[in-house]
C-alpha atoms as a PDB file:
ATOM      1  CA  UNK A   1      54.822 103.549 164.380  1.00  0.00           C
ATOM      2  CA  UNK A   2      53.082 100.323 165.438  1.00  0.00           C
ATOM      3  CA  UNK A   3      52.782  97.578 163.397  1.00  0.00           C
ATOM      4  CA  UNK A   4      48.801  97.834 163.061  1.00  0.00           C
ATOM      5  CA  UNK A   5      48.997 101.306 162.266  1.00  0.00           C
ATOM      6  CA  UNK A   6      51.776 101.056 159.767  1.00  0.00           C
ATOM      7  CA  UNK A   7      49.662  97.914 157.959  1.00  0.00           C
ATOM      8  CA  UNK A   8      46.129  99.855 157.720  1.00  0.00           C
ATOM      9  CA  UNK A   9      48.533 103.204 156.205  1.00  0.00           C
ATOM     10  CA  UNK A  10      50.134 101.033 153.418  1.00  0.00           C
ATOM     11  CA  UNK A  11      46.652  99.161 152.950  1.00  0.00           C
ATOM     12  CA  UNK A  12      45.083 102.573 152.639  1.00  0.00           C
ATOM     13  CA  UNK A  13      47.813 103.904 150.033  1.00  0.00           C
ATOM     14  CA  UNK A  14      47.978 100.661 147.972  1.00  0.00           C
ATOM     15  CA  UNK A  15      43.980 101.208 148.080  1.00  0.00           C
ATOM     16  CA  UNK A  16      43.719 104.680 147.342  1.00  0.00           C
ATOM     17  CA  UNK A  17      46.667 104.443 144.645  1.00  0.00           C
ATOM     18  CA  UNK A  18      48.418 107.475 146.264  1.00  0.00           C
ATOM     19  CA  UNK A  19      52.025 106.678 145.367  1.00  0.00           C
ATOM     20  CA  UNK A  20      52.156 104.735 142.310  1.00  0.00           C
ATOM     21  CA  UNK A  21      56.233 105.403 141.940  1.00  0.00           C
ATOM     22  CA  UNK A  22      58.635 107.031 144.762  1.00  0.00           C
ATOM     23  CA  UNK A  23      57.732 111.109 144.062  1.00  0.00           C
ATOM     24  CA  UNK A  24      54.833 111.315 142.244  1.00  0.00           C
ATOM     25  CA  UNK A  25      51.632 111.613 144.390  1.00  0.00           C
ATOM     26  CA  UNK A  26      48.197 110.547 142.324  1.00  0.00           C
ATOM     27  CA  UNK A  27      44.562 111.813 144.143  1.00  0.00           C
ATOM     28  CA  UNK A  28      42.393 110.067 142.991  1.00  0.00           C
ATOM     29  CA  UNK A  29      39.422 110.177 145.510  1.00  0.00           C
ATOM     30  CA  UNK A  30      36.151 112.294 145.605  1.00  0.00           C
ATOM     31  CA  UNK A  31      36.177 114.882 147.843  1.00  0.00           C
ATOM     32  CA  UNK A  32      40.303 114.936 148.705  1.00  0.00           C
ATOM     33  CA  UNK A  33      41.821 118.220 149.528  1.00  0.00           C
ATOM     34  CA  UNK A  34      45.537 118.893 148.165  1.00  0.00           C
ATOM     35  CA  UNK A  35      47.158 121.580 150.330  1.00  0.00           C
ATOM     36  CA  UNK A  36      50.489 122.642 152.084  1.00  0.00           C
ATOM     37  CA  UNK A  37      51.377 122.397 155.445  1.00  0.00           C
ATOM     38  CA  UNK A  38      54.535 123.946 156.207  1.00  0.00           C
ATOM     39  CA  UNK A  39      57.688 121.948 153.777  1.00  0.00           C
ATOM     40  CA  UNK A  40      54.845 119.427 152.835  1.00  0.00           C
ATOM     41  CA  UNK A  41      52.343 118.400 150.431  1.00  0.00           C
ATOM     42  CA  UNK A  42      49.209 117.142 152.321  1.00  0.00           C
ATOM     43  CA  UNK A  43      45.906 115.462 151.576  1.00  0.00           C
ATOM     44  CA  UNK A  44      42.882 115.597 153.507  1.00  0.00           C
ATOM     45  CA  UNK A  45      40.000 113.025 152.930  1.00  0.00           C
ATOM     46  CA  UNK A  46      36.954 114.360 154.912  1.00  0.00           C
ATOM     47  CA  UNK A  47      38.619 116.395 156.768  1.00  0.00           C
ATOM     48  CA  UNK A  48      41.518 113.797 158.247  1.00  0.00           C
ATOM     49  CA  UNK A  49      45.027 114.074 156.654  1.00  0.00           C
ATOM     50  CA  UNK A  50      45.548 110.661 154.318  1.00  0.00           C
ATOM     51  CA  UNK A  51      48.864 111.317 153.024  1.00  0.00           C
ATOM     52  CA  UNK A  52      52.071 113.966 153.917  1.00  0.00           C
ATOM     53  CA  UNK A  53      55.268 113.820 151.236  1.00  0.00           C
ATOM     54  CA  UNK A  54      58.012 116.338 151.938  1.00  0.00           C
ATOM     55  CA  UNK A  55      57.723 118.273 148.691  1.00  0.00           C
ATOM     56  CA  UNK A  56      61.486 117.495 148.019  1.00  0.00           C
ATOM     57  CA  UNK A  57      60.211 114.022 147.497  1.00  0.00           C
ATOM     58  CA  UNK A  58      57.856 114.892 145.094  1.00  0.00           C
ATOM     59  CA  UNK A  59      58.409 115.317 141.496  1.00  0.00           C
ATOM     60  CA  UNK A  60      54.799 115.210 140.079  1.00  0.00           C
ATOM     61  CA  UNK A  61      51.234 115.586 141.214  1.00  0.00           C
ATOM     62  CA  UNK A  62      47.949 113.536 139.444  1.00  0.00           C
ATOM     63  CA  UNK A  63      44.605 114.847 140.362  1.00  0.00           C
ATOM     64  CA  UNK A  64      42.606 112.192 138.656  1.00  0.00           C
ATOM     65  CA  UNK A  65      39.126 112.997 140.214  1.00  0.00           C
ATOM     66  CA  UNK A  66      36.851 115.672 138.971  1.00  0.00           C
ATOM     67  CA  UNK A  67      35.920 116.265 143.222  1.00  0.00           C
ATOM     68  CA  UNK A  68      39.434 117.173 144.115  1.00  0.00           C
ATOM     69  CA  UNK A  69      40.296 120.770 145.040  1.00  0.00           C
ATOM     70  CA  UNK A  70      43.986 122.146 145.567  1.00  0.00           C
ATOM     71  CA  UNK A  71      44.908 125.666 147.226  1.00  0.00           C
ATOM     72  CA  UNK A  72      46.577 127.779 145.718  1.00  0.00           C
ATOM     73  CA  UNK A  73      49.578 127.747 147.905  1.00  0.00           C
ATOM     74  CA  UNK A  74      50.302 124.103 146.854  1.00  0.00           C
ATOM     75  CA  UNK A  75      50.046 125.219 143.522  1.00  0.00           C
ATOM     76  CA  UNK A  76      52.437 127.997 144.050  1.00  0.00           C
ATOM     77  CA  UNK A  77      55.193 125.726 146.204  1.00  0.00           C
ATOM     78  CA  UNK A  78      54.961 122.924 143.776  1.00  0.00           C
ATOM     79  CA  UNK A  79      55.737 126.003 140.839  1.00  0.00           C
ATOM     80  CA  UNK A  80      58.445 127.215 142.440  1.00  0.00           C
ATOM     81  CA  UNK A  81      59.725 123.640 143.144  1.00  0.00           C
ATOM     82  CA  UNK A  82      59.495 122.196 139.628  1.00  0.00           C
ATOM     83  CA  UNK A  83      56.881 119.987 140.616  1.00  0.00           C
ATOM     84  CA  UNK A  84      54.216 119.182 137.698  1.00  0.00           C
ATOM     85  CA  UNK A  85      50.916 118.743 138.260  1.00  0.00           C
ATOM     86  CA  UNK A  86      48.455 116.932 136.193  1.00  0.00           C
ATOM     87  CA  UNK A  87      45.054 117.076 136.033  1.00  0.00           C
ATOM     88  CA  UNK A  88      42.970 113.853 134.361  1.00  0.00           C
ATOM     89  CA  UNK A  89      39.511 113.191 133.136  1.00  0.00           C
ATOM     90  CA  UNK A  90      37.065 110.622 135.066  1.00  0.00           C
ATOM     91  CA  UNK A  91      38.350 107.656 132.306  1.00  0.00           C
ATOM     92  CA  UNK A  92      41.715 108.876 132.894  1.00  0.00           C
ATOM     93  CA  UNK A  93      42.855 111.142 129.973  1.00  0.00           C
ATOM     94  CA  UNK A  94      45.206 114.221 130.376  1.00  0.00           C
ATOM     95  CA  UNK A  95      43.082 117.475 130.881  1.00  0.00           C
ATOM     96  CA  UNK A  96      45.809 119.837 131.586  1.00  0.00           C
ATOM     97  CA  UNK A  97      49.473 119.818 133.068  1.00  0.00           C
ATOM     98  CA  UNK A  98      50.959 122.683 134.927  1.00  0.00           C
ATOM     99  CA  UNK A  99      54.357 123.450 134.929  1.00  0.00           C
ATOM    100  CA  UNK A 100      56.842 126.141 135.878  1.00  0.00           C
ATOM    101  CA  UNK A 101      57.383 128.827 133.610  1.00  0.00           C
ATOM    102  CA  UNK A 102      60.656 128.568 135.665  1.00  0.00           C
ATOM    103  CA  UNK A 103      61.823 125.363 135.249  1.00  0.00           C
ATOM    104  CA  UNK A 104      63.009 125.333 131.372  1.00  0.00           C
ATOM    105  CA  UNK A 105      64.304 122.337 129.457  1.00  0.00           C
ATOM    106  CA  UNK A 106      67.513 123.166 130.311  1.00  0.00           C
ATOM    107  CA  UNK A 107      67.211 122.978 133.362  1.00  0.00           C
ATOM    108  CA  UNK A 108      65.050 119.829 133.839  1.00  0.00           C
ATOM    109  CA  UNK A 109      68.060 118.747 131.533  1.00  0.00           C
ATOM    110  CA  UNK A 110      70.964 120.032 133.599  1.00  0.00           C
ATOM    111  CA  UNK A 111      69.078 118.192 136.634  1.00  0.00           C
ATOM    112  CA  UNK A 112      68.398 115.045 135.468  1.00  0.00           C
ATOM    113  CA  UNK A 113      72.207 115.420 134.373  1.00  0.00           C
ATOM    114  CA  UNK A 114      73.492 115.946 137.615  1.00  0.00           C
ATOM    115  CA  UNK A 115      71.319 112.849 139.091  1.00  0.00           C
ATOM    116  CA  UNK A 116      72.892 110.340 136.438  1.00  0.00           C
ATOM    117  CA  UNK A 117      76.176 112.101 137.509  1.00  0.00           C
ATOM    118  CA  UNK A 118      75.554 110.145 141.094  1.00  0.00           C
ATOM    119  CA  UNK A 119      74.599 107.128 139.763  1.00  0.00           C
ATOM    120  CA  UNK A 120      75.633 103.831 137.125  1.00  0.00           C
ATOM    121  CA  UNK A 121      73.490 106.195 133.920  1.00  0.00           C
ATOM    122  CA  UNK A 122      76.683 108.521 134.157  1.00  0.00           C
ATOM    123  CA  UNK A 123      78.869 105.797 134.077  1.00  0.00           C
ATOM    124  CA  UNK A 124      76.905 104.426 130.920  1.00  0.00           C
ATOM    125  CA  UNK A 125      76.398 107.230 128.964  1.00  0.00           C
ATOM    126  CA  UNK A 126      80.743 108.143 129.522  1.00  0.00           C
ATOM    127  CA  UNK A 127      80.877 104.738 127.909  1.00  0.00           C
ATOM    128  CA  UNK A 128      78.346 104.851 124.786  1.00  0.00           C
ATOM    129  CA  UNK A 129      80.071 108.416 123.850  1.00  0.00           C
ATOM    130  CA  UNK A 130      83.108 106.979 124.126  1.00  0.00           C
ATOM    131  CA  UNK A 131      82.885 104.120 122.226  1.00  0.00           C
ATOM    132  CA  UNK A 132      80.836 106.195 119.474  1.00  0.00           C
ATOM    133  CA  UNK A 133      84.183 108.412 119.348  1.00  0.00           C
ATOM    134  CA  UNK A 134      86.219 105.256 119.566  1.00  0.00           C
ATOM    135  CA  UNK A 135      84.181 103.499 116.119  1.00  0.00           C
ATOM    136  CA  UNK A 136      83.950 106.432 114.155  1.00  0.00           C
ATOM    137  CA  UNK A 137      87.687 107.508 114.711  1.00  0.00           C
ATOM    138  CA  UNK A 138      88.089 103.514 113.294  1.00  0.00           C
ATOM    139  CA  UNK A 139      86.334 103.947 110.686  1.00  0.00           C
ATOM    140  CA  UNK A 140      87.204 107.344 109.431  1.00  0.00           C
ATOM    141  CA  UNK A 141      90.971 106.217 109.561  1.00  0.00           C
ATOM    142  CA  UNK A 142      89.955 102.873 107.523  1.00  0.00           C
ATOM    143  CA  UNK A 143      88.043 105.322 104.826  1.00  0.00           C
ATOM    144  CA  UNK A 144      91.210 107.083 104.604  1.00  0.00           C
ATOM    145  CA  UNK A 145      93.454 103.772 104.697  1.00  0.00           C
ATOM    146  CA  UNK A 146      91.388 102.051 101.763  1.00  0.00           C
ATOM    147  CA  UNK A 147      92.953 104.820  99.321  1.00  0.00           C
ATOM    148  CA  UNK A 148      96.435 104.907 100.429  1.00  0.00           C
ATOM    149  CA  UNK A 149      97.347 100.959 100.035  1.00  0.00           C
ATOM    150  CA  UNK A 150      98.260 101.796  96.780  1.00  0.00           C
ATOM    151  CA  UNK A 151      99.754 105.391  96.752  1.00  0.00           C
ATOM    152  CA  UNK A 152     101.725 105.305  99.748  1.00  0.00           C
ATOM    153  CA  UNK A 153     101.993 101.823 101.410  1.00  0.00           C
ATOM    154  CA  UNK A 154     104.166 103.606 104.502  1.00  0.00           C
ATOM    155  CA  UNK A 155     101.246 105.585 105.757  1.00  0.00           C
ATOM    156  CA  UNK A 156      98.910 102.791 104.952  1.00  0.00           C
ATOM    157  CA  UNK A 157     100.912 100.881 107.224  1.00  0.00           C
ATOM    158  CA  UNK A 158     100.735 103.362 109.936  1.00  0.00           C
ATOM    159  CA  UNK A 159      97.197 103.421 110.162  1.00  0.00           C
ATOM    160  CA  UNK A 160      96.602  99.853 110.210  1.00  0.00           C
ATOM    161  CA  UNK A 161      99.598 100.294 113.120  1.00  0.00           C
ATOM    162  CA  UNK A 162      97.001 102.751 114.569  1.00  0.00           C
ATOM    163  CA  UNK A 163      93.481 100.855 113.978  1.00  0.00           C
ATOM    164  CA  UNK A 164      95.455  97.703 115.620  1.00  0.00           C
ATOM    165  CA  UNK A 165      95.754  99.216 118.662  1.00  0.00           C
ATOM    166  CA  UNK A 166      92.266 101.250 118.879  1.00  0.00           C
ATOM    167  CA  UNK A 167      90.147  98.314 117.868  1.00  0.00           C
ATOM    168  CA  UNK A 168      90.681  96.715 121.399  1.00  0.00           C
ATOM    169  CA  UNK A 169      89.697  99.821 123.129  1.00  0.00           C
ATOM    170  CA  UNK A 170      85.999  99.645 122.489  1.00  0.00           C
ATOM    171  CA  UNK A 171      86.492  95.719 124.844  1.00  0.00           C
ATOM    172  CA  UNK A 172      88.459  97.171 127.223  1.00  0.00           C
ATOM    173  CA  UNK A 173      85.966 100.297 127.843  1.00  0.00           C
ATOM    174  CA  UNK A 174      82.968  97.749 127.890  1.00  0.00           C
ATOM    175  CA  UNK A 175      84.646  96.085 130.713  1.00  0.00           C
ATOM    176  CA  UNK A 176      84.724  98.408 132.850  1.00  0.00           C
ATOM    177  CA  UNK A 177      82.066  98.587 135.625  1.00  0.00           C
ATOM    178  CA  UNK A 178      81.563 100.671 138.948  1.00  0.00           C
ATOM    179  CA  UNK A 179      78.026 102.347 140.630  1.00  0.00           C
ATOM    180  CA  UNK A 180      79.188 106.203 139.452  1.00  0.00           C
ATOM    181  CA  UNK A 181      81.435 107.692 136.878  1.00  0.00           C
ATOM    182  CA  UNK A 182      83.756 108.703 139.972  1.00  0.00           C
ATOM    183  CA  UNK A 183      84.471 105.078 140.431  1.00  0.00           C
ATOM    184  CA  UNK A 184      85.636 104.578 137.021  1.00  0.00           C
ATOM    185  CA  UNK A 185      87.068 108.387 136.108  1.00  0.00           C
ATOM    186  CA  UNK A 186      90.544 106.806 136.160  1.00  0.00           C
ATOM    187  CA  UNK A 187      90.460 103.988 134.076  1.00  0.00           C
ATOM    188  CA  UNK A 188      88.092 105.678 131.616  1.00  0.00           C
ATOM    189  CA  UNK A 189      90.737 107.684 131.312  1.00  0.00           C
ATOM    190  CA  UNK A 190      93.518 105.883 130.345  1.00  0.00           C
ATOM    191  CA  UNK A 191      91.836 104.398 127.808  1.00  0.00           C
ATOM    192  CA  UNK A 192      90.469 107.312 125.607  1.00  0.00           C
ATOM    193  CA  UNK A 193      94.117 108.985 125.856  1.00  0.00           C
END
C-alpha cells in the first residue's frame, strides 16, 4: 500500500471513529452498511467498502447511528463468534446489546483467563494470591501464637521459628518479574513450598 493511500485510510478511520481500540469496530455514519464478506466484517459507505476487520480481530461492534443497517449474516457470525454488538442512541446512550446466548460467563471468564495466561496479568494475579495465602497463613499462626506465650512457650517458639522465615516470602515473591507466568513458574515455586 502506497503511502498516499495508506494516509487518506487512517485519515478516514481517525475521521469516521471506526476503531476507537484494537477489536472493537464503532459505525457511526448515516447510511453505512455492516455486512460479511467471507471471514470478515465489512462496511460499506455508499456503496464503497470503508473498513474490512477479520472477525477474529473483533471483539465488539457499536452501531451508533440510527441510518445504519446490518445483515443478518453479520449478526449471525458475530453470535457464533462471541462478538457483542451494541446499538446507541443519536446522543450516544445504550439502546440494546446483543450477545450470544452461547457465550456464558464462564466462558468469557475461562477466555479472558487463558489470555492473562500469555501475558504479565497471569504473572500478577499468581503473585497477589500468593501473597494473600502468604499474609493470612502469618497472621492466623500469630492469632494462634498470642495465646500460647504463656501456656506452652516451646510451641510459641516454634511459630515465631515459622513466622521468621515466612515473613520474607511476601519480598522475595514481589521481586520477582518476567512477561508470562511461564517465565517465572520456577521460582514462584520455590517460594510458596
Amino acid at each position: 500500500m502506497n503511502g498516499t493511500v495508506y494516509q487518506e485510510l487512517l485519515s478516514f478511520l481517525n475521521q469516521g471513529k471506526m476503531l476507537e481500540q484494537p477489536g472493537e469496530v464503532v459505525v457511526a455514519d448515516y447510511g453505512s452498511f455492516v455486512g460479511k464478506k467471507s471471514e470478515r466484517l465489512v462496511v460499506k459507505k455508499e456503496g464503497r467498502v470503508v473498513l474490512e476487520v477479520p472477525f477474529y480481530n473483533l471483539r465488539s461492534l457499536v452501531i451508533e447511528t440510527s441510518g445504519a443497517s446490518i445483515s443478518t449474516d453479520c449478526i449471525v457470525e458475530c453470535a457464533q463468534r462471541g462478538i457483542s454488538i451494541g446499538f446507541l442512541t443519536a446522543d450516544g446512550k445504550p439502546c440494546a446489546t446483543l450477545v450470544s446466548p452461547y457465550l456464558t460467563g464462564t466462558v468469557i471468564t475461562r477466555r479472558a483467563q487463558y489470555e492473562a495466561y500469555k501475558d504479565r496479568r497471569g504473572m500478577q494475579l499468581v503473585k497477589h494470591f500468593i501473597t494473600g495465602k502468604l499474609k493470612n497463613q502469618v497472621n492466623t499462626l500469630r492469632y494462634f501464637a498470642k495465646y500460647r506465650k504463656a501456656a506452652d512457650g516451646e510451641l510459641y517458639d516454634g511459630i515465631q521459628s515459622l513466622l521468621a522465615r515466612m515473613e520474607p516470602l511476601v519480598e522475595e515473591l514481589a521481586a520477582i518479574d518476567g512477561q508470562c507466568i511461564e517465565d517465572v513458574r520456577g521460582q514462584i515455586m520455590s517460594v510458596e513450598d
